[in-house]
PDB file of N, CA and C in Angstrom:
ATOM      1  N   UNK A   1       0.822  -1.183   0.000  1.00  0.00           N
ATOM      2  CA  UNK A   1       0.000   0.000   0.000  1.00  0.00           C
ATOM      3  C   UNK A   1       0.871   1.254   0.000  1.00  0.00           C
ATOM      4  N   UNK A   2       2.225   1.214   0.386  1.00  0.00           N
ATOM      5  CA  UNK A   2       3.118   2.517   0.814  1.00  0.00           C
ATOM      6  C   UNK A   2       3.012   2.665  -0.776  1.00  0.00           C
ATOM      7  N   UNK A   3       3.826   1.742  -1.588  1.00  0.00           N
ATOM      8  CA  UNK A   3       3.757   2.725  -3.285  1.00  0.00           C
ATOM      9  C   UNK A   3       2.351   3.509  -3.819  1.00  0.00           C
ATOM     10  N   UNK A   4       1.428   2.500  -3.528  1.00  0.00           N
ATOM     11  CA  UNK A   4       0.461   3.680  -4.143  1.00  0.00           C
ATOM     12  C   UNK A   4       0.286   5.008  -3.166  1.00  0.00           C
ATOM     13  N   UNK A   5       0.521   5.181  -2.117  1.00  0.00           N
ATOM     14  CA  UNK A   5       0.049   6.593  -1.721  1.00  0.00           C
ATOM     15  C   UNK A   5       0.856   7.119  -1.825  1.00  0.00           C
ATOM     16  N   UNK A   6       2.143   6.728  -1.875  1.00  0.00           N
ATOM     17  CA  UNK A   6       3.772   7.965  -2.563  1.00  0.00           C
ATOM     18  C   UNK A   6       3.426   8.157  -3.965  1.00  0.00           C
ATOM     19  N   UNK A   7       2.941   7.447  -4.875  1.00  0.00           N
ATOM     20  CA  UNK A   7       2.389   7.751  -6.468  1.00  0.00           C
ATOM     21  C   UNK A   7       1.090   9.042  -6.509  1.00  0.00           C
ATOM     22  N   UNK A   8       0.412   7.976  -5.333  1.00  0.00           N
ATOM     23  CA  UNK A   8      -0.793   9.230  -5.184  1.00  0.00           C
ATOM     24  C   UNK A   8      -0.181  10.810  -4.714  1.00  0.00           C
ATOM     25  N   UNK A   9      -0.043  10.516  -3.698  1.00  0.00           N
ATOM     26  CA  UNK A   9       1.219  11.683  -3.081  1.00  0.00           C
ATOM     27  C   UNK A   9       1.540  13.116  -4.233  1.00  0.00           C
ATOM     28  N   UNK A  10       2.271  12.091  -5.150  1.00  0.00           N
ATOM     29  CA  UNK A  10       3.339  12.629  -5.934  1.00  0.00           C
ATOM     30  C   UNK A  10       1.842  12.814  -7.503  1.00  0.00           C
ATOM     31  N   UNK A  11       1.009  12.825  -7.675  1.00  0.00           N
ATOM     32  CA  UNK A  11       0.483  13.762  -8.654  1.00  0.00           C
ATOM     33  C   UNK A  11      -0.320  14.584  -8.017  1.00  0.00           C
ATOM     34  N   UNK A  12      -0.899  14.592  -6.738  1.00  0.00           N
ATOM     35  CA  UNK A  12      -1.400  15.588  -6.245  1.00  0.00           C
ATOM     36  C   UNK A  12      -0.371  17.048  -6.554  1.00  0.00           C
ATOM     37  N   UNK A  13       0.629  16.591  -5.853  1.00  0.00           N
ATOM     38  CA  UNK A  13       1.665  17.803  -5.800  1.00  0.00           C
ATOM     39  C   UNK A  13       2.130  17.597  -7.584  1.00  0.00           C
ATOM     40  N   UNK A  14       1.884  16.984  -8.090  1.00  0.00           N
ATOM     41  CA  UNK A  14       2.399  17.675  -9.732  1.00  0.00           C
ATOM     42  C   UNK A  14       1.347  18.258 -10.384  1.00  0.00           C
ATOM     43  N   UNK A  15      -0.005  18.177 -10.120  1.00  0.00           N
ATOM     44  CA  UNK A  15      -1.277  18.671 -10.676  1.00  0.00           C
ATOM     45  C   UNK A  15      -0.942  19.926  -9.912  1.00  0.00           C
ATOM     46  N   UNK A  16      -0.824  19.932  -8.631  1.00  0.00           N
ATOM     47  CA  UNK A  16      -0.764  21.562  -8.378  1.00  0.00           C
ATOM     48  C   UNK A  16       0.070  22.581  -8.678  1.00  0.00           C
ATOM     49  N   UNK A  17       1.408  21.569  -9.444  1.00  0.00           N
ATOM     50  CA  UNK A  17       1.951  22.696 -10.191  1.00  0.00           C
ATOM     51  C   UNK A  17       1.637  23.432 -11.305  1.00  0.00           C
ATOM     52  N   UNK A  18       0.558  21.967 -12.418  1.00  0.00           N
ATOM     53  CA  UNK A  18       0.207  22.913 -13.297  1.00  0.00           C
ATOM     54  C   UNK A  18      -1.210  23.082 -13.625  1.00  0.00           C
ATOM     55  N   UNK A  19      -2.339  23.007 -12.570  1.00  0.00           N
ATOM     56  CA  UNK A  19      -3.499  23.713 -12.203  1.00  0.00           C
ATOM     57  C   UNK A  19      -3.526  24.119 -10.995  1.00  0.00           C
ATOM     58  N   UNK A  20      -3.921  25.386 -10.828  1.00  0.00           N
ATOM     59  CA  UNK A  20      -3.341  26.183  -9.307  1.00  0.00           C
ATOM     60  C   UNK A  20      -4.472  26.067  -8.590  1.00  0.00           C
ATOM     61  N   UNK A  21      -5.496  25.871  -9.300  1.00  0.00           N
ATOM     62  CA  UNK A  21      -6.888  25.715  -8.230  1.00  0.00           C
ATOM     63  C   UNK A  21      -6.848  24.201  -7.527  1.00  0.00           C
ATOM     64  N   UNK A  22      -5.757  23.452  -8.114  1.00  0.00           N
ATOM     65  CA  UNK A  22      -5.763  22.027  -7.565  1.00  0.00           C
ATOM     66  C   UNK A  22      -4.854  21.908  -6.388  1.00  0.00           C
ATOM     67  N   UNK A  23      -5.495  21.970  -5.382  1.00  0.00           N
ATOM     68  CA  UNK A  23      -4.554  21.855  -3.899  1.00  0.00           C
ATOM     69  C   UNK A  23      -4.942  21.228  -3.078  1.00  0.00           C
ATOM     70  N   UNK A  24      -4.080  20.787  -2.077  1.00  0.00           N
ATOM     71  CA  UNK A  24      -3.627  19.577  -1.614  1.00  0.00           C
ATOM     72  C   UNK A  24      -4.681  19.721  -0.511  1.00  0.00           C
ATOM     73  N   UNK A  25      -4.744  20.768   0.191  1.00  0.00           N
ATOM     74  CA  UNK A  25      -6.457  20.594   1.067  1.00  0.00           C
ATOM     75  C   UNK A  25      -7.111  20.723   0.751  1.00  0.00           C
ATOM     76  N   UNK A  26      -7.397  20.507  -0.846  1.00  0.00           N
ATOM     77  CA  UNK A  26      -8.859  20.231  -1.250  1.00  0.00           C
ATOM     78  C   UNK A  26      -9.318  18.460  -1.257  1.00  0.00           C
ATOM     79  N   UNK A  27      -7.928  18.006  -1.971  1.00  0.00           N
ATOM     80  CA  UNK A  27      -7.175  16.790  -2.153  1.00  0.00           C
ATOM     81  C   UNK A  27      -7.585  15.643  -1.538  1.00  0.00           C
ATOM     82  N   UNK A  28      -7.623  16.256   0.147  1.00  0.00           N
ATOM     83  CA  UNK A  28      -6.712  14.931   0.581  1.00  0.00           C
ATOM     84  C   UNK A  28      -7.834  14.089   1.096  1.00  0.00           C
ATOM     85  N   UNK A  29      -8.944  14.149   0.700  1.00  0.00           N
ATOM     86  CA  UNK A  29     -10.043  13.384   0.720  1.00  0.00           C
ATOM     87  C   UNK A  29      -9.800  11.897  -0.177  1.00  0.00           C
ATOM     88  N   UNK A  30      -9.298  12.313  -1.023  1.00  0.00           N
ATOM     89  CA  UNK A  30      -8.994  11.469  -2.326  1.00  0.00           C
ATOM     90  C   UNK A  30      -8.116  10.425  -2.363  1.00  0.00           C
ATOM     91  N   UNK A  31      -7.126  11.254  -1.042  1.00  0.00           N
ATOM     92  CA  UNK A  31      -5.457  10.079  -0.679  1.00  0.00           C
ATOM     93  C   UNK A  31      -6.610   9.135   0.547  1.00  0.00           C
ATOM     94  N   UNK A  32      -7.481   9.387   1.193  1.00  0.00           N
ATOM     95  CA  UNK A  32      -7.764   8.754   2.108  1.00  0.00           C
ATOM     96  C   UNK A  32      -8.979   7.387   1.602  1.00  0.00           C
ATOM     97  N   UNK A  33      -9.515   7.805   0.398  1.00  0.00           N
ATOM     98  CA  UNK A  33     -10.920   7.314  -0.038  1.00  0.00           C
ATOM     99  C   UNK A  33     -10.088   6.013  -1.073  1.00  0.00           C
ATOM    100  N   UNK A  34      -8.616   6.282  -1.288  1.00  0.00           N
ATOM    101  CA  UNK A  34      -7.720   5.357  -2.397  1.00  0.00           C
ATOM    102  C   UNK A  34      -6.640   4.278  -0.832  1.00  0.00           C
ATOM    103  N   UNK A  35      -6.581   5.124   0.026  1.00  0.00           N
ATOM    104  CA  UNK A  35      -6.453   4.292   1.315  1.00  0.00           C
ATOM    105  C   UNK A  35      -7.404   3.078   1.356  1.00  0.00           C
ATOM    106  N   UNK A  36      -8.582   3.713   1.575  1.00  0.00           N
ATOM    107  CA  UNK A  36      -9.753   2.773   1.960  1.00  0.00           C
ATOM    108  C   UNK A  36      -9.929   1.558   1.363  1.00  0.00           C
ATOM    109  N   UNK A  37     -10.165   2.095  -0.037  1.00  0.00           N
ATOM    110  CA  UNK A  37     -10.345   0.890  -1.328  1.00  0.00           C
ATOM    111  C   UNK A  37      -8.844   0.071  -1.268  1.00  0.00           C
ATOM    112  N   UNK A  38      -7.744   0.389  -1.171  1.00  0.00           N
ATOM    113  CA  UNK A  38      -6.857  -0.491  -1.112  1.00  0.00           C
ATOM    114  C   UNK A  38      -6.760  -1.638   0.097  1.00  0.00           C
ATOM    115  N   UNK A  39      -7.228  -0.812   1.387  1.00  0.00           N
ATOM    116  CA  UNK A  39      -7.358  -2.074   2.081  1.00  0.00           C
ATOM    117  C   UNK A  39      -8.937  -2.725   1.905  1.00  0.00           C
ATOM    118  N   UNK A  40      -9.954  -2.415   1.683  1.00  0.00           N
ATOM    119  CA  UNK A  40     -10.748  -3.215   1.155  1.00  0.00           C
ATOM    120  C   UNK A  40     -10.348  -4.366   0.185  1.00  0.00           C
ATOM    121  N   UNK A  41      -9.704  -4.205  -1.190  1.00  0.00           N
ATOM    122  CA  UNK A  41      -9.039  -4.671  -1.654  1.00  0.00           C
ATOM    123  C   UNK A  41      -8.023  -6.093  -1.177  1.00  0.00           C
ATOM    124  N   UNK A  42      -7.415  -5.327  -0.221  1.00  0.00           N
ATOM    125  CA  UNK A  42      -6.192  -6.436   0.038  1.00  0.00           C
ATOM    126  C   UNK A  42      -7.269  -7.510   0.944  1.00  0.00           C
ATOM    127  N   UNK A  43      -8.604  -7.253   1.323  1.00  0.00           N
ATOM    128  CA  UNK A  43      -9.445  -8.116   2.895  1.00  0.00           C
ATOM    129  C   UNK A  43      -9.576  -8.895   2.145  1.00  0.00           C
ATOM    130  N   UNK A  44      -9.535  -8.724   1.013  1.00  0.00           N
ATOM    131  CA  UNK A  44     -10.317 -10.607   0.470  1.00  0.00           C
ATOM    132  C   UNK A  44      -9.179 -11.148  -0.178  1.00  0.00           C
ATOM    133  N   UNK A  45      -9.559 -12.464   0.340  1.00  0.00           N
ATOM    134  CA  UNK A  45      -8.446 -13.755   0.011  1.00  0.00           C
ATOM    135  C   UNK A  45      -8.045 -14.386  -1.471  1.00  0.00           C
ATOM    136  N   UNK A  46      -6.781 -14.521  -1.688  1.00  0.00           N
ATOM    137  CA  UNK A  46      -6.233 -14.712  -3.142  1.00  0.00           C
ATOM    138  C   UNK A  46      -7.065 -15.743  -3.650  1.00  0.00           C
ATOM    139  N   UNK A  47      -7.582 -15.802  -4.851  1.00  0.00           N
ATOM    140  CA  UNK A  47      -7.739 -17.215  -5.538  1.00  0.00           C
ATOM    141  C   UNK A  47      -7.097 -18.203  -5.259  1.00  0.00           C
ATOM    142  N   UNK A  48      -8.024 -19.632  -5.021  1.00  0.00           N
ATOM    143  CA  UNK A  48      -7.287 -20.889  -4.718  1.00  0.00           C
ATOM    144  C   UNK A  48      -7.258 -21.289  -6.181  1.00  0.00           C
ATOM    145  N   UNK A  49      -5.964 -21.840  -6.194  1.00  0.00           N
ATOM    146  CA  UNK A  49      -5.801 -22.757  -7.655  1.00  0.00           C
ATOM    147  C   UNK A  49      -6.695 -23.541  -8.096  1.00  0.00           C
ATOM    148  N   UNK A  50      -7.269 -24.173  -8.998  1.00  0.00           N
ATOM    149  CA  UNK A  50      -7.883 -25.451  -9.230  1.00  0.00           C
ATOM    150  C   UNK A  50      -7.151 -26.349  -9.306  1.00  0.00           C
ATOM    151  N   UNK A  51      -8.001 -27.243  -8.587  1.00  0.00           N
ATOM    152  CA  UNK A  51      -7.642 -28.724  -8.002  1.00  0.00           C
ATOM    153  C   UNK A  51      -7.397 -29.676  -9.118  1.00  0.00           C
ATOM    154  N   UNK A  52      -6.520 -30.672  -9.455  1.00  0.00           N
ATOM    155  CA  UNK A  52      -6.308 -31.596 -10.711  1.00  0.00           C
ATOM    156  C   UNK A  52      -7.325 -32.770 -10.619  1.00  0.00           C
ATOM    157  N   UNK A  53      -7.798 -33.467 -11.318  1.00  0.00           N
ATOM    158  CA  UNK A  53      -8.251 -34.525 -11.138  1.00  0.00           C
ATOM    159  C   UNK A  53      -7.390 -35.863 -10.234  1.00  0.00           C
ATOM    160  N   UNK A  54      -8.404 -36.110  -9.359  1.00  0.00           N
ATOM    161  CA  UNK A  54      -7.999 -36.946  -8.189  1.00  0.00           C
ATOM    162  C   UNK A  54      -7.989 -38.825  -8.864  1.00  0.00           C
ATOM    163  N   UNK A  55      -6.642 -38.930  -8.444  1.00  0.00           N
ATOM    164  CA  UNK A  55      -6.342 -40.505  -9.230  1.00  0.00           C
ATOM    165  C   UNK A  55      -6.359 -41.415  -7.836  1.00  0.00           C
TER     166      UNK A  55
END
């Protein structure tokens, strides 16, 4: 989860260089709501393989 919120992080602060109405306390709703969904995300359990036919 640390890479995506340093990615997230890092276009907040590059959008606000080049749209000025885009700032980071308008933002940071957005770093927290991409928090959320990522650990939602990670709660559910990997796919189990399928099983081979049993000899």
């Amino acid at each position: 989860m640390g890479p995506i919120i340093l990615i997230a992080l890092g276009v907040m602060f590059l959008l606000q260089e080049f749209v000025p109405e885009w700032g980071f306390s308008r933002t940071w709703p957005v770093l927290l709501m991409l928090v959320g969904v990522v650990k939602l995300l990670d709660s559910f359990p990997p796919p189990r393989p399928p099983e081979g036919p049993r000899i």
